[in-house]
Protein backbone atom coordinates (compact mmCIF):
# COMPACT_ATOMS: atom_id res chain seq x y z
CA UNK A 1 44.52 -38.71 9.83
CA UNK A 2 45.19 -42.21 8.31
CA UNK A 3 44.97 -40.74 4.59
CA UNK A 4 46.92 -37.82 5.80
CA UNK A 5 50.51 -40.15 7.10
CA UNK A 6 49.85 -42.16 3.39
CA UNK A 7 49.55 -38.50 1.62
CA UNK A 8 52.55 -37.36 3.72
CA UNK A 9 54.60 -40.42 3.22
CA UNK A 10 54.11 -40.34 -0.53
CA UNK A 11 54.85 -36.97 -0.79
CA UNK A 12 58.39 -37.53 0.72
CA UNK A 13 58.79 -40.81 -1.40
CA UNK A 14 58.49 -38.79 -4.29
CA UNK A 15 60.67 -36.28 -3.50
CA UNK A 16 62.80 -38.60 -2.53
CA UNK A 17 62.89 -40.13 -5.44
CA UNK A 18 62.68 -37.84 -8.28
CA UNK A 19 66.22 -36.07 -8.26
CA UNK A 20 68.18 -37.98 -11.54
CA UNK A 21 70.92 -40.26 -10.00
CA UNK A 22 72.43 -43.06 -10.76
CA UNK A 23 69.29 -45.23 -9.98
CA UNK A 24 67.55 -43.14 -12.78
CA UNK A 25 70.42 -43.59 -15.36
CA UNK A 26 69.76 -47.32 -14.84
CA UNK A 27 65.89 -47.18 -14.49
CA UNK A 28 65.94 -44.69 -18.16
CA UNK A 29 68.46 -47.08 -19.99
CA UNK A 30 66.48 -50.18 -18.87
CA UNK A 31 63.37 -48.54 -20.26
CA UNK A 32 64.73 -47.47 -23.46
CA UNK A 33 66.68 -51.16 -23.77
CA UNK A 34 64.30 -53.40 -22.40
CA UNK A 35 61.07 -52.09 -21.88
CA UNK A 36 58.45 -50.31 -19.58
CA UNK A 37 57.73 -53.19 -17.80
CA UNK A 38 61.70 -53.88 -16.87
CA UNK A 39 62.56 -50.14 -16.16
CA UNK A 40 59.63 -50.03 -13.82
CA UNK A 41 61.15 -53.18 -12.12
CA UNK A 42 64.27 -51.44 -11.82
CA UNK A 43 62.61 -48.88 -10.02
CA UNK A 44 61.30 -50.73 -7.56
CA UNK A 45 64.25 -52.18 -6.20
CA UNK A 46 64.91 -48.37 -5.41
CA UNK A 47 61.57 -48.11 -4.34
CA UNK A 48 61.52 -51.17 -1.77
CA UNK A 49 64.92 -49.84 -0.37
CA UNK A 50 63.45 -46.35 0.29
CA UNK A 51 60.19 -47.85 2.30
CA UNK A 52 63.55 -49.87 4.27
CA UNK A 53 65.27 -46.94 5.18
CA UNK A 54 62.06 -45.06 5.75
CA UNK A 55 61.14 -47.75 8.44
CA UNK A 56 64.26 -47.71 10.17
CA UNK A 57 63.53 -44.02 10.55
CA UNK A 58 59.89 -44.35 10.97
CA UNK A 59 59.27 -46.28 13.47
CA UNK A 60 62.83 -45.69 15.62
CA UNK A 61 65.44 -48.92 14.90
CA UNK A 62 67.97 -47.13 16.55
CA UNK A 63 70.27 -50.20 16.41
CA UNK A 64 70.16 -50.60 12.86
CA UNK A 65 70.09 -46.87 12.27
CA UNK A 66 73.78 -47.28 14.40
CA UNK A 67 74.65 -49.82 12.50
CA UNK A 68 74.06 -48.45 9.11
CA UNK A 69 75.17 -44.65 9.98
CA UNK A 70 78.49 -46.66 11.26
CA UNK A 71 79.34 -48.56 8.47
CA UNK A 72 78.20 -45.51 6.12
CA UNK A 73 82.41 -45.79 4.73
CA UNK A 74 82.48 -49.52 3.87
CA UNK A 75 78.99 -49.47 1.96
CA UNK A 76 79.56 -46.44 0.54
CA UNK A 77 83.21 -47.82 -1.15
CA UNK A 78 80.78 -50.75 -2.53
CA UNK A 79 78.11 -48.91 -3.82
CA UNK A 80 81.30 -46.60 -5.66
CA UNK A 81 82.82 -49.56 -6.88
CA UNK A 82 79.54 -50.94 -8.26
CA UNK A 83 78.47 -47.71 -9.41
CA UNK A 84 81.97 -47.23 -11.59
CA UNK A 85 81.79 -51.03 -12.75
CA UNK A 86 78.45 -50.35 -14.06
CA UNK A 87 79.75 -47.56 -15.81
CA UNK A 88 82.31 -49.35 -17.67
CA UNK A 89 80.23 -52.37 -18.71
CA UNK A 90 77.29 -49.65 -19.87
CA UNK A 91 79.74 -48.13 -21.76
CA UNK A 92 81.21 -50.96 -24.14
CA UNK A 93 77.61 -52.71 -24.02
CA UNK A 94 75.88 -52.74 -27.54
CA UNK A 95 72.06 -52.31 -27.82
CA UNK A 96 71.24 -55.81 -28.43
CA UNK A 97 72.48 -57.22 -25.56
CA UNK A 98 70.69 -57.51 -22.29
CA UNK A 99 71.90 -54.54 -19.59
CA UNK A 100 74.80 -56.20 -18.26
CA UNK A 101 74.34 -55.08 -14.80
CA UNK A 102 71.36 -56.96 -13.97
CA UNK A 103 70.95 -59.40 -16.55
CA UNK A 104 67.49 -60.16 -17.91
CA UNK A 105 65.00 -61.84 -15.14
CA UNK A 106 63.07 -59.41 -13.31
CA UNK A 107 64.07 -60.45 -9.90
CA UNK A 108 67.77 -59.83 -10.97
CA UNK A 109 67.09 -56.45 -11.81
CA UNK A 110 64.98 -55.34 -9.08
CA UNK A 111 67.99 -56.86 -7.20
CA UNK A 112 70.17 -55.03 -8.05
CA UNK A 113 68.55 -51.55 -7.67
CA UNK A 114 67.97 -52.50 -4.36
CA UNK A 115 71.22 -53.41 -3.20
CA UNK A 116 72.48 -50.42 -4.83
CA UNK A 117 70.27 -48.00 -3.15
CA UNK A 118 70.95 -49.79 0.16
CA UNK A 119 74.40 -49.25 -0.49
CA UNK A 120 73.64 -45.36 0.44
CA UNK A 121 72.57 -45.48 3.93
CA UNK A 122 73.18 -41.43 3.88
CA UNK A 123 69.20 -42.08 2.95
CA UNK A 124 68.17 -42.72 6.53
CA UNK A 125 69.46 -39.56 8.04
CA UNK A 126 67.40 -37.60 4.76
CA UNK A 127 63.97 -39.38 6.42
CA UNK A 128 64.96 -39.64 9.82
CA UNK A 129 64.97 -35.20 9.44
CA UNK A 130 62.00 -35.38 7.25
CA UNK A 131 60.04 -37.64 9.38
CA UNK A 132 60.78 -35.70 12.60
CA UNK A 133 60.06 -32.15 10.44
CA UNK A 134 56.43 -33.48 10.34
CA UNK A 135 56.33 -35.21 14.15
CA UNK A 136 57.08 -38.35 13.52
CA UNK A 137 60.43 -39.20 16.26
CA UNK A 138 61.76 -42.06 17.69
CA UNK A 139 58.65 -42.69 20.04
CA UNK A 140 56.26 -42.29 16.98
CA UNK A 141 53.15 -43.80 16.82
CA UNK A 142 53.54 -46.68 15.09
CA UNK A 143 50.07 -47.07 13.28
CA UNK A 144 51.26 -43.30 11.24
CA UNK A 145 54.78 -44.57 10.72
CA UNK A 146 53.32 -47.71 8.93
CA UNK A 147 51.15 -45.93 6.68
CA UNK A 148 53.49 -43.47 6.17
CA UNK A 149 56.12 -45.78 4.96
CA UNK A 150 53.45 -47.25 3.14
CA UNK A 151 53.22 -44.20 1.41
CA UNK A 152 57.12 -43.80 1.19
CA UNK A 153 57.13 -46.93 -1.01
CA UNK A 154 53.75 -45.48 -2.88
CA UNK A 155 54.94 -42.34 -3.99
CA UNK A 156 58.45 -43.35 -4.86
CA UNK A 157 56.86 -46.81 -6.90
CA UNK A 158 54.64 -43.98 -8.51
CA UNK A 159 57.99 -42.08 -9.84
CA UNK A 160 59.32 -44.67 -11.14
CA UNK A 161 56.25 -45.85 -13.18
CA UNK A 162 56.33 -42.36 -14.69
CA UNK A 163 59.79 -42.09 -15.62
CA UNK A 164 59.82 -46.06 -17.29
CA UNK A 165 56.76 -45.54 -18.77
CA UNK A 166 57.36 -41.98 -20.30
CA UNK A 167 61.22 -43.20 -21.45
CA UNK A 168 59.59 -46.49 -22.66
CA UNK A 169 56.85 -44.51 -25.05
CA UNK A 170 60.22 -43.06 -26.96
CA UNK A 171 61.55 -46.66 -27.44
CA UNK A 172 59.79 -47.64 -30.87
CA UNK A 173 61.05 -44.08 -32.33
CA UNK A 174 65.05 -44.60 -31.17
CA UNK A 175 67.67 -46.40 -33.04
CA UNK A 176 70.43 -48.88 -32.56
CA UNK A 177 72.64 -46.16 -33.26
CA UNK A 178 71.04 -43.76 -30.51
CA UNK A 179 70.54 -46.29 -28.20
CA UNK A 180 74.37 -46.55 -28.51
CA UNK A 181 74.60 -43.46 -27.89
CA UNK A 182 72.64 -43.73 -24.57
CA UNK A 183 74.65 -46.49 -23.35
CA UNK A 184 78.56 -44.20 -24.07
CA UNK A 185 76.39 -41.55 -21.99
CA UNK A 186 74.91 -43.35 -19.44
CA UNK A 187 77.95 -45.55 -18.81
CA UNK A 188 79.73 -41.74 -18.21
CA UNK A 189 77.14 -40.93 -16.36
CA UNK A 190 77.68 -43.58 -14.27
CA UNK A 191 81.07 -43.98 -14.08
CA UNK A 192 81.37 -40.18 -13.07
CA UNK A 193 78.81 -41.05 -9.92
CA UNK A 194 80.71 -43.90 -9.23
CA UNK A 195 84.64 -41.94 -9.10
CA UNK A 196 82.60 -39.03 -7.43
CA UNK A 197 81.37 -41.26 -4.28
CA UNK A 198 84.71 -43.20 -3.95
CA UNK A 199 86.48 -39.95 -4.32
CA UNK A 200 84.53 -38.21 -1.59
CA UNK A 201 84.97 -40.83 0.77
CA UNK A 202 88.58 -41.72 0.45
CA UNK A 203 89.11 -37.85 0.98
């Protein structure tokens, strides 16, 4: 049963996880810019935020679910903002420079995936259903909700090794001039999921 919540729990990190947003524009350019080791950092800070959310649902924090679910608006005009200023400052960046969004220490980059990702708290209501598909409700038993979250953060950490280090094995074999070209797309890219969530929100 133990194994079983961890197997579950990475399973839904993963799944989670894998779908190409903005946090995997970052996590891809970071790889190709910077390295393996940064991209995987990157994806962390999503990672960390997803085991967050998947404890609020996990083990029933109704107040902070409330809270979140509330202020779902305000965060999400931040994370549109951030997500469109990103986009921008991709976009004129040139390859030698550091990413400007995060600058070059590890802890500022895993910051800033994570505040991004936290900017979505849409997130929680995606585990809250998923945990309560598979039994897990409000009055769950907390020893499965910790290993499950455990695994949340496991399978979603495992993603984003995979991506970083399969982008990051094409980095000796790109050029200045592509990795130009990655930065014009991904800072579209961006930008587009930035105007995308404002615009959805202001409507």
């Amino acid at each position: 049963m133990e194994t079983g919540f961890f197997l579950k729990g990475a399973a839904i990190g993963l799944s989670i996880a894998a779908p190409v947003g903005p946090i995997g524009v970052l996590c891809i350019r970071r790889s190709l810019a910077d390295g393996v080791w940064k991209g995987f950092v990157a994806g962390l800070g999503a990672a960390t935020a997803d085991a967050a959310y998947g404890c609020v649902a996990g083990f029933g924090l109704t107040s902070i679910s409330d809270f979140l679910v509330r202020h779902q608006t305000g965060l999400g005009l931040a994370g549109g903002a951030f997500l469109g200023y990103l986009g921008v400052r991709t976009f004129s960046s040139e390859p030698a420079r550091d990413a400007p969004e995060a600058g070059s220490h590890p802890l500022a980059i895993y910051g800033s995936t994570l505040l991004l990702t936290l900017a979505n708290p849409a997130t929680i209501l995606s585990f809250a259903a998923v945990f309560a598909a598979i039994g897990l409700g409000i009055s769950a038993d907390y020893a499965g909700a910790g290993r499950l979250v455990l695994g949340v953060f496991a399978g979603s950490a495992l993603w984003w090794l995979i991506l970083s280090g399969g982008v990051g094995l094409l980095r000796s074999r790109v050029s200045p001039a592509w990795l130009r070209g990655v930065n014009r797309a991904s800072g579209c890219v961006l930008l587009g999921f930035g105007i995308y969530a404002l615009a959805r929100l202001l409507r």
